[in-house]
Protein backbone atom coordinates (compact mmCIF):
# COMPACT_ATOMS: atom_id res chain seq x y z
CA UNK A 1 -6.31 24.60 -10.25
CA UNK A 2 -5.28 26.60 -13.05
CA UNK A 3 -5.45 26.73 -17.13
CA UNK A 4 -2.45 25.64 -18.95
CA UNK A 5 -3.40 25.53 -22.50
CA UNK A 6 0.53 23.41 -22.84
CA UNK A 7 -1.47 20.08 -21.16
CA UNK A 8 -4.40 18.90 -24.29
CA UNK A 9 -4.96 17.05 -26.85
CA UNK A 10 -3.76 19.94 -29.67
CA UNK A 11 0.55 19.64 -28.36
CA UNK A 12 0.21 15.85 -26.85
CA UNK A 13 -3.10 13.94 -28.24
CA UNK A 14 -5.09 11.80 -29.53
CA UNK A 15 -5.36 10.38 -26.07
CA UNK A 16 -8.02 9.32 -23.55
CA UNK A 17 -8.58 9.78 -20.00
CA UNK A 18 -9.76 7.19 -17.43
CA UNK A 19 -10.79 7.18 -14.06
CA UNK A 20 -9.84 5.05 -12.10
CA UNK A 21 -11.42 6.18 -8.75
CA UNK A 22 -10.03 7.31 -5.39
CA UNK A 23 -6.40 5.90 -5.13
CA UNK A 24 -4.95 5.85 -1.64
CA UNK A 25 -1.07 6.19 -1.77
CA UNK A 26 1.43 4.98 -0.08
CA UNK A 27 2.82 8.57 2.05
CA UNK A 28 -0.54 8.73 3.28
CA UNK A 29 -2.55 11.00 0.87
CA UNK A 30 -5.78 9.95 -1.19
CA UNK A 31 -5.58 11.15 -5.00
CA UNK A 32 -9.86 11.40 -5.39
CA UNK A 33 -11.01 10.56 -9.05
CA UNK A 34 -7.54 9.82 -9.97
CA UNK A 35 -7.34 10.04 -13.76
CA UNK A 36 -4.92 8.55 -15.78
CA UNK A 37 -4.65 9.71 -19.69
CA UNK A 38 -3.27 7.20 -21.89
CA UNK A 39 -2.94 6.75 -25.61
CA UNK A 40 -2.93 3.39 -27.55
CA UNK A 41 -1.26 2.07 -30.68
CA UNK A 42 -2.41 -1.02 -32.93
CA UNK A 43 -4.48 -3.74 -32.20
CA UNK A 44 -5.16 -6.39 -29.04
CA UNK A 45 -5.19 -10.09 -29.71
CA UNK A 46 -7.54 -12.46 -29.12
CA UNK A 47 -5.68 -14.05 -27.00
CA UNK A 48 -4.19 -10.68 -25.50
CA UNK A 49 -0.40 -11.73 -26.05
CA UNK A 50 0.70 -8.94 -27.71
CA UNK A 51 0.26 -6.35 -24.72
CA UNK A 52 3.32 -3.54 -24.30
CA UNK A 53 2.67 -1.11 -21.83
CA UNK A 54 5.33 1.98 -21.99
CA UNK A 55 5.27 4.53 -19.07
CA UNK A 56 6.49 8.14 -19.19
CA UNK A 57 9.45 9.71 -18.43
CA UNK A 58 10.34 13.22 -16.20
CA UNK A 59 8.65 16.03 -18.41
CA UNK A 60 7.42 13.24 -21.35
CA UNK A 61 4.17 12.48 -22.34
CA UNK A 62 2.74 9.71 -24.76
CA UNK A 63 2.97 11.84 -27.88
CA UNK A 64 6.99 12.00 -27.22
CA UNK A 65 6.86 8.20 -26.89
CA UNK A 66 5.20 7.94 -30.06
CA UNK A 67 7.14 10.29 -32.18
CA UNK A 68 10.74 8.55 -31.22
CA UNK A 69 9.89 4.87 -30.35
CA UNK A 70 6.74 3.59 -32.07
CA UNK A 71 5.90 3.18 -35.85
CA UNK A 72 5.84 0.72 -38.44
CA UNK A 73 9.02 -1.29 -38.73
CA UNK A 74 10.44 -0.53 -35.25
CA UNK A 75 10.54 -3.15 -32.60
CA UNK A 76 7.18 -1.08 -30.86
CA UNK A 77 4.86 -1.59 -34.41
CA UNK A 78 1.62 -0.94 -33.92
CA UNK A 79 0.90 -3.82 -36.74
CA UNK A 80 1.93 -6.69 -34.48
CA UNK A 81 1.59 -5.39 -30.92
CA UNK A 82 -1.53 -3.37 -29.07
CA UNK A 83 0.66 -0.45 -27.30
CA UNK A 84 -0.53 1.58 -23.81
CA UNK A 85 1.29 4.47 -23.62
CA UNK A 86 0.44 5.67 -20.08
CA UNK A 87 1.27 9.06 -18.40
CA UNK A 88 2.72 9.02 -15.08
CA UNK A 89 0.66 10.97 -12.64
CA UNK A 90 2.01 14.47 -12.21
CA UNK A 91 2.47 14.73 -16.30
CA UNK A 92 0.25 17.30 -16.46
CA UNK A 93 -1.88 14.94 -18.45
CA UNK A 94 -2.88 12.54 -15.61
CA UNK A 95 -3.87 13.57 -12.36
CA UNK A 96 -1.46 16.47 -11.87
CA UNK A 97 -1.29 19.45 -9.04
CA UNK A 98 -2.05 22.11 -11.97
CA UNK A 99 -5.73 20.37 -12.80
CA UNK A 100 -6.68 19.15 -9.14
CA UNK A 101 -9.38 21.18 -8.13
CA UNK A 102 -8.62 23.36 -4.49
CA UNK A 103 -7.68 22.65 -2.07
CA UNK A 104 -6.42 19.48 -3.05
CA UNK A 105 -3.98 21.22 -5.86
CA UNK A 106 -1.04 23.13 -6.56
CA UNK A 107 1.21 23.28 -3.56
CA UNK A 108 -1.27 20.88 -1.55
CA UNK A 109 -1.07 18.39 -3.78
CA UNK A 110 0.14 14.89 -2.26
CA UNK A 111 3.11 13.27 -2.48
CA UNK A 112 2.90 10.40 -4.65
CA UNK A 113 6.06 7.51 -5.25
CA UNK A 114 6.47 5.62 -8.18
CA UNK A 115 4.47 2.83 -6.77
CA UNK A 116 1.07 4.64 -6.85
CA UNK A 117 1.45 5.19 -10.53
CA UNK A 118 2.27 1.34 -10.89
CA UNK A 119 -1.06 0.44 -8.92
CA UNK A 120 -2.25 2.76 -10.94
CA UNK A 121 -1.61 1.77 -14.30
CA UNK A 122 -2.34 -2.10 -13.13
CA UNK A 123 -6.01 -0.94 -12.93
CA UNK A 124 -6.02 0.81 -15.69
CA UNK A 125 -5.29 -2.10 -18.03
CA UNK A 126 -6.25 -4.68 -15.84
CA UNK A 127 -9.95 -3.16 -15.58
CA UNK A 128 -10.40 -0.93 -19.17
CA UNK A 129 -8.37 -3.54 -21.03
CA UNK A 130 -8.66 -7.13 -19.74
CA UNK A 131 -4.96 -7.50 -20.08
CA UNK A 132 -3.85 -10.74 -17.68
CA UNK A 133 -0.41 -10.45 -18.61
CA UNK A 134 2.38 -7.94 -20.41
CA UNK A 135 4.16 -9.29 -23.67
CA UNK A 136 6.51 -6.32 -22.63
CA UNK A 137 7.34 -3.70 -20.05
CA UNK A 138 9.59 -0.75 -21.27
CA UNK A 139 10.15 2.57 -20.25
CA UNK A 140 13.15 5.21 -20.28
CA UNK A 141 14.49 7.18 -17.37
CA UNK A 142 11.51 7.44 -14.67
CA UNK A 143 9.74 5.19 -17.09
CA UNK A 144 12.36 2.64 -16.30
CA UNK A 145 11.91 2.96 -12.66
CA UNK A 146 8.28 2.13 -13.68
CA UNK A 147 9.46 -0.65 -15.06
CA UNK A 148 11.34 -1.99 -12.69
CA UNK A 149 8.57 -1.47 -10.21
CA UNK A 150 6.14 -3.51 -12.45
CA UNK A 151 8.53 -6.67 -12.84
CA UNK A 152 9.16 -6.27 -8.96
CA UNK A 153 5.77 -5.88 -7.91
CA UNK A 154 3.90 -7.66 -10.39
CA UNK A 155 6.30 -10.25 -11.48
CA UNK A 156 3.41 -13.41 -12.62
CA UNK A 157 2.33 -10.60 -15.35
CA UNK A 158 5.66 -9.08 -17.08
CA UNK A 159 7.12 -11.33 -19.43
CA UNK A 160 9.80 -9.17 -20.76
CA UNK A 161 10.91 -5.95 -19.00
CA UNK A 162 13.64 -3.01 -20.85
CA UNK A 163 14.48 -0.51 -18.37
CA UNK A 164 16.13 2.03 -20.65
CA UNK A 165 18.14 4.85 -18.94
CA UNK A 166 16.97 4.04 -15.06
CA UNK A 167 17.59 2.14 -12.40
CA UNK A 168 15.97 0.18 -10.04
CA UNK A 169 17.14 2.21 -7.01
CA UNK A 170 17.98 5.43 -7.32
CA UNK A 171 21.35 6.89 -6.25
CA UNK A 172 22.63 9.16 -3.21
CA UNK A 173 24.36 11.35 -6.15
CA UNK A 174 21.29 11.09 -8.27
CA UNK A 175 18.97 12.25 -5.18
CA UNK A 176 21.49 15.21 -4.80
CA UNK A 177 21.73 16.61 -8.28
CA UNK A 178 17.48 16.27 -8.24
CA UNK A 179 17.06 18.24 -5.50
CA UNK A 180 18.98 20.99 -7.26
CA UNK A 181 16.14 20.85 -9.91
CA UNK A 182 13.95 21.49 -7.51
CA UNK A 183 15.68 23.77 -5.52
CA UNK A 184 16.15 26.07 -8.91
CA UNK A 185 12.24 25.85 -8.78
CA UNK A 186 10.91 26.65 -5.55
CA UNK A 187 13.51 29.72 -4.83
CA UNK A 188 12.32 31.64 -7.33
CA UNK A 189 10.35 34.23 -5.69
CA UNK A 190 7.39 33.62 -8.06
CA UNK A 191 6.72 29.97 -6.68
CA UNK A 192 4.96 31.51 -3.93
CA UNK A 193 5.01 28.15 -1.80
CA UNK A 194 3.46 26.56 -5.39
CA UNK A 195 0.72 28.92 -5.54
CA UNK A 196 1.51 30.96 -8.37
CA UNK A 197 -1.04 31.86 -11.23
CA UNK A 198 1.05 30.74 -14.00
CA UNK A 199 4.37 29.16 -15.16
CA UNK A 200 5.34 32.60 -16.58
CA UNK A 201 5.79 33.70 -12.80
CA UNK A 202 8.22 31.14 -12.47
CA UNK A 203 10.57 32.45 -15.28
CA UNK A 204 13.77 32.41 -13.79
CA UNK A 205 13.30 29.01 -11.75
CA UNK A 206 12.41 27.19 -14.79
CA UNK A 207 15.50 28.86 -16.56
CA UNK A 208 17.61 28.10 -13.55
CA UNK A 209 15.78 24.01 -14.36
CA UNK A 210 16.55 24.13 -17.50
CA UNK A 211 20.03 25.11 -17.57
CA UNK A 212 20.98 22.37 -15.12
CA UNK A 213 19.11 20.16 -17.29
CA UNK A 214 21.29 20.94 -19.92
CA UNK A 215 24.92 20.56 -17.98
CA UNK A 216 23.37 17.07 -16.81
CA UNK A 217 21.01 15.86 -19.77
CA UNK A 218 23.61 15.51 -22.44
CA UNK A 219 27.21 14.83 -21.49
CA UNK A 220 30.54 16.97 -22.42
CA UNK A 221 31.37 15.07 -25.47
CA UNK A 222 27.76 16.42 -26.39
CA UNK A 223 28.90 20.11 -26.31
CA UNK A 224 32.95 19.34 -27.31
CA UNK A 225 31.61 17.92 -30.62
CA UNK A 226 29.53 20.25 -31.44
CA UNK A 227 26.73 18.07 -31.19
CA UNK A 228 23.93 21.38 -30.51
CA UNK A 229 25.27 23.56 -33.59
CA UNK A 230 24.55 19.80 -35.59
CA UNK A 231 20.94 20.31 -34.38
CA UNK A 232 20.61 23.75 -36.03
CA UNK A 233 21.68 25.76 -33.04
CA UNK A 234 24.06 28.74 -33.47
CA UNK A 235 25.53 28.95 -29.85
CA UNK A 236 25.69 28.01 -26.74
CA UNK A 237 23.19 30.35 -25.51
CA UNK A 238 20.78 30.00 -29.10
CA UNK A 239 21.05 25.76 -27.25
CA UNK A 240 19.80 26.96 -24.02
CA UNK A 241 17.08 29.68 -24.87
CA UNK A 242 15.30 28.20 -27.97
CA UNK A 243 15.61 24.47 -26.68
CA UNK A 244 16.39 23.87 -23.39
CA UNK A 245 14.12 26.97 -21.58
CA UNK A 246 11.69 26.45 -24.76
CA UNK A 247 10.89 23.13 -24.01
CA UNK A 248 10.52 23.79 -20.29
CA UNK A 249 8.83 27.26 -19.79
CA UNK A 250 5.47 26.17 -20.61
CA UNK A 251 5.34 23.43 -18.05
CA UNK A 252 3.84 23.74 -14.94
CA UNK A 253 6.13 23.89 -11.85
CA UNK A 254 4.45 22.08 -9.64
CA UNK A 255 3.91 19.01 -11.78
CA UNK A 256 7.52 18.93 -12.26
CA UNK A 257 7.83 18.60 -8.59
CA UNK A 258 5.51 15.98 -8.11
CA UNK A 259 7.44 13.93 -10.76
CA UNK A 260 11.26 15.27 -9.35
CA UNK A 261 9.85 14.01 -5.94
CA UNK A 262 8.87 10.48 -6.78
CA UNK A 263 12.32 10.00 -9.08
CA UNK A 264 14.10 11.00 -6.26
CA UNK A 265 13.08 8.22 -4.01
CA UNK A 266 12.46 5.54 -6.51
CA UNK A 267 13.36 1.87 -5.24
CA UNK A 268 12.37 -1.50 -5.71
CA UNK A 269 13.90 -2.72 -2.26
CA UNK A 270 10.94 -1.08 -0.29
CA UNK A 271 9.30 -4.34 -1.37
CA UNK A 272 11.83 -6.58 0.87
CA UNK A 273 13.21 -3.86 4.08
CA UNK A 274 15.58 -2.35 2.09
CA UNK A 275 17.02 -5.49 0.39
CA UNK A 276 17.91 -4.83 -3.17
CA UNK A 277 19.37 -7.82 -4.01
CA UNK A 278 16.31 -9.81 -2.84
CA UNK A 279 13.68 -7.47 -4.72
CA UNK A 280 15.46 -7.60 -7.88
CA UNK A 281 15.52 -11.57 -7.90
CA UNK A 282 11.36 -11.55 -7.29
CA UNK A 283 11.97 -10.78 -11.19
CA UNK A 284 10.88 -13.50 -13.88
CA UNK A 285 10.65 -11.69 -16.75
CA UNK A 286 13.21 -11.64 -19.21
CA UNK A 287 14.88 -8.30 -19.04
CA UNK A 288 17.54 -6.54 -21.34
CA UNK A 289 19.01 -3.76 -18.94
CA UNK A 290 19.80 -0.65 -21.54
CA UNK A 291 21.55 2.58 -19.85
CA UNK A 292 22.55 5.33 -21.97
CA UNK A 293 26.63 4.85 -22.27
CA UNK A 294 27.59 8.76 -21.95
CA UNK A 295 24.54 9.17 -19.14
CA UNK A 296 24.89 11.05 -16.00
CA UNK A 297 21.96 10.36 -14.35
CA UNK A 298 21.89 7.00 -14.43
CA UNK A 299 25.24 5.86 -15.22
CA UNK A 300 26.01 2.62 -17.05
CA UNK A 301 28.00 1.38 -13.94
CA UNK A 302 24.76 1.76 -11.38
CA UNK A 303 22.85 -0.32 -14.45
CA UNK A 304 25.20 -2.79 -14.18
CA UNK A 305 25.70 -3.09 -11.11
CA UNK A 306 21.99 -3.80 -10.69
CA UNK A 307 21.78 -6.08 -14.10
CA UNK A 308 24.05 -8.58 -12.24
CA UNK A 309 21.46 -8.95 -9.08
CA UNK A 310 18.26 -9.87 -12.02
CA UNK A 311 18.16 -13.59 -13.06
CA UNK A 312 17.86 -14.09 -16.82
CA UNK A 313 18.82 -10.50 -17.87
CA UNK A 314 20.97 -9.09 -20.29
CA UNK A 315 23.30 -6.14 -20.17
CA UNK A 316 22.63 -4.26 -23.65
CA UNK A 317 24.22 -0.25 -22.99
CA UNK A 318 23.37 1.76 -25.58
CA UNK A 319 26.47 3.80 -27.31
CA UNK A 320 26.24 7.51 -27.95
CA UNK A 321 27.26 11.00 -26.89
CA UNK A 322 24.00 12.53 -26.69
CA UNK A 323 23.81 12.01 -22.42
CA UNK A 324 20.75 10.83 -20.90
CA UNK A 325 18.73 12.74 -23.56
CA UNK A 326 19.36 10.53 -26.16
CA UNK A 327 16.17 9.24 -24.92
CA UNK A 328 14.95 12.80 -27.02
CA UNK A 329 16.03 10.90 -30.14
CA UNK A 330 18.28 13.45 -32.09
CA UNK A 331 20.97 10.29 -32.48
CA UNK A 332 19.64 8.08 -34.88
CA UNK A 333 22.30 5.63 -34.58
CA UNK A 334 21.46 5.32 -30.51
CA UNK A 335 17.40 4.77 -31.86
CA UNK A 336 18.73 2.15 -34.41
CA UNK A 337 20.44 0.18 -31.29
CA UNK A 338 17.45 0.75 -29.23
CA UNK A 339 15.13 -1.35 -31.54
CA UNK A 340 17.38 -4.14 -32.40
CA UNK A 341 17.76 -4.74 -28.56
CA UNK A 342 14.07 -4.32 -28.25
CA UNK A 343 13.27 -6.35 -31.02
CA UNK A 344 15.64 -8.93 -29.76
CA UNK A 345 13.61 -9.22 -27.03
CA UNK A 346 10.54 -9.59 -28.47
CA UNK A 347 11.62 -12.47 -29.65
CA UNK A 348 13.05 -13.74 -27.33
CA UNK A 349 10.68 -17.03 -25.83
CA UNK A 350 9.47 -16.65 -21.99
């Protein structure tokens, strides 16, 4: 266990914390005390209709969420709808390797799949909130294989679901390429089998991280147009340095492990030996399917591909240069198509 003054309320809050006990998971481990930090937005009905629960992303925590997707006048307005912003475990927020007390941290911590944090966050708002059902279910990138995981597992309770930027099964190429993140990580001689004192001794990993990041997150139109000097960058390497490595270096290695570790083997067709077809139709809620158009993570064709398998589900890509990390919300234009598909689906009856 080790301080990282990155991972508090100052950089990420207001948000609480909630335990939610021991949670067995499903490689074998036991997270003990698992905690989940969360942070909420408006107001619950009486009738607790107006439920949205929005998971977090690779790297992301709820104040991210907030700043980009929620405020007044978007689709997510805290006026009309009670919001749960939960942190996937690993975030650095929740139950993470960096703040599990020995031996049960660092490198020791267990391997966790996207389904423990879905169990997870069903207890969380099924026990500290009441909630009986979910007006909505969106989430970008690993927050969309959350998503897909809740409408698959706990299909009687998701009334609409918006995986943005994910799928429900992740890819042989995608697997690849994330392994390479990891890879940067753990050969850096600092790792020390993840039992380092600090990210700082991980310098060159997490520069190695965030440099792939970069040649993956945004696509080549991104850097042909110009698109980093538009966000006040001067070069190439200004782009990489004071963004990329910046936004990185303070994170904690490890935690970015335990979250490139569950993305990597994200799928829905656990639920039914593999079938993916047959998971994807245990769906009822109305879903809008939203990839990133430029992404190359989760490319619009894999979306597709899966959006014609889910009954009563749109196809709504999302146009813009900007890569997978449009989800950062630099392209206003790409956040202006987000709500209107979003808000189209709120209003959509179910």
């Amino acid at each position: 266990m080790i301080e990282n003054s990155y991972y508090g309320q100052e950089l990420h809050g207001p948000y609480e914390v909630h335990d939610i006990g021991d949670l067995a998971l499903e490689e074998g481990g036991t997270i003990r005390k698992c905690r989940l930090a969360y942070a909420t937005f408006g107001k619950l009905d009486p009738d607790g209709g107006n439920a949205i629960l929005v998971p977090t992303w690779y790297s992301g925590t709820n104040k991210i969420i907030e700043q980009v997707f929620i405020g007044p006048g978007r689709a997510l307005d805290p006026g009309k709808y009670f919001i749960v912003v939960v942190n996937q475990i690993g975030s650095g927020l929740s139950s993470s390797p960096h703040n599990t007390p020995a031996p049960a941290g660092m490198g020791n911590f267990p391997r966790v799949r996207i389904g423990d944090d879905v169990r997870a966050q069903h207890k969380l708002v099924t026990e500290k909130f009441g909630l009986k059902s979910l007006a909505l279910v969106v989430g970008g990138s690993m927050g969309a294989q959350q998503t897909y995981e809740w409408a698959v597992r706990y299909p009687e309770m998701v009334k609409r679901a918006a995986p943005l930027a994910g799928t429900a099964k992740n890819t042989v190429h995608d697997f690849l390429f994330t392994e390479t993140l990891v890879d940067a990580i753990t050969s850096d001689p600092g790792f020390k089998g993840g039992f380092y004192a600090s990210p700082a001794e991980v310098r060159e990993g997490l520069l190695r991280h965030a440099k792939m990041w970069a040649v993956m997150g945004w696509s080549t139109e991104f850097f042909q147009r110009n698109r980093h000097k538009a966000l006040g960058f001067s070069s190439l390497d200004d782009f990489i340095i004071n963004f990329m490595y910046t936004y990185f270096a303070p994170m904690d290695p490890n935690d970015l492990l335990c979250m490139a570790w569950k993305w990597q083997r994200g799928d829905v067709s656990r639920h039914t030996g593999g079938d993916l077809r047959e998971a994807l139709r245990r769906i009822s809620a109305k879903t809008f399917v939203m990839p990133m158009s430029s992404d190359m993570f989760f490319r619009p064709a894999d979306c597709e591909a899966e959006w014609r398998l889910i009954p009563n589900a749109e196809f709504r890509p999302i146009e813009t240069i900007d890569g997978h990390l449009a989800l950062f919300g630099a392209d206003r234009d790409a956040l202006g198509q987000i709500d209107k598909h979003l808000g189209d689906l709120l209003a959509s009856k179910v």
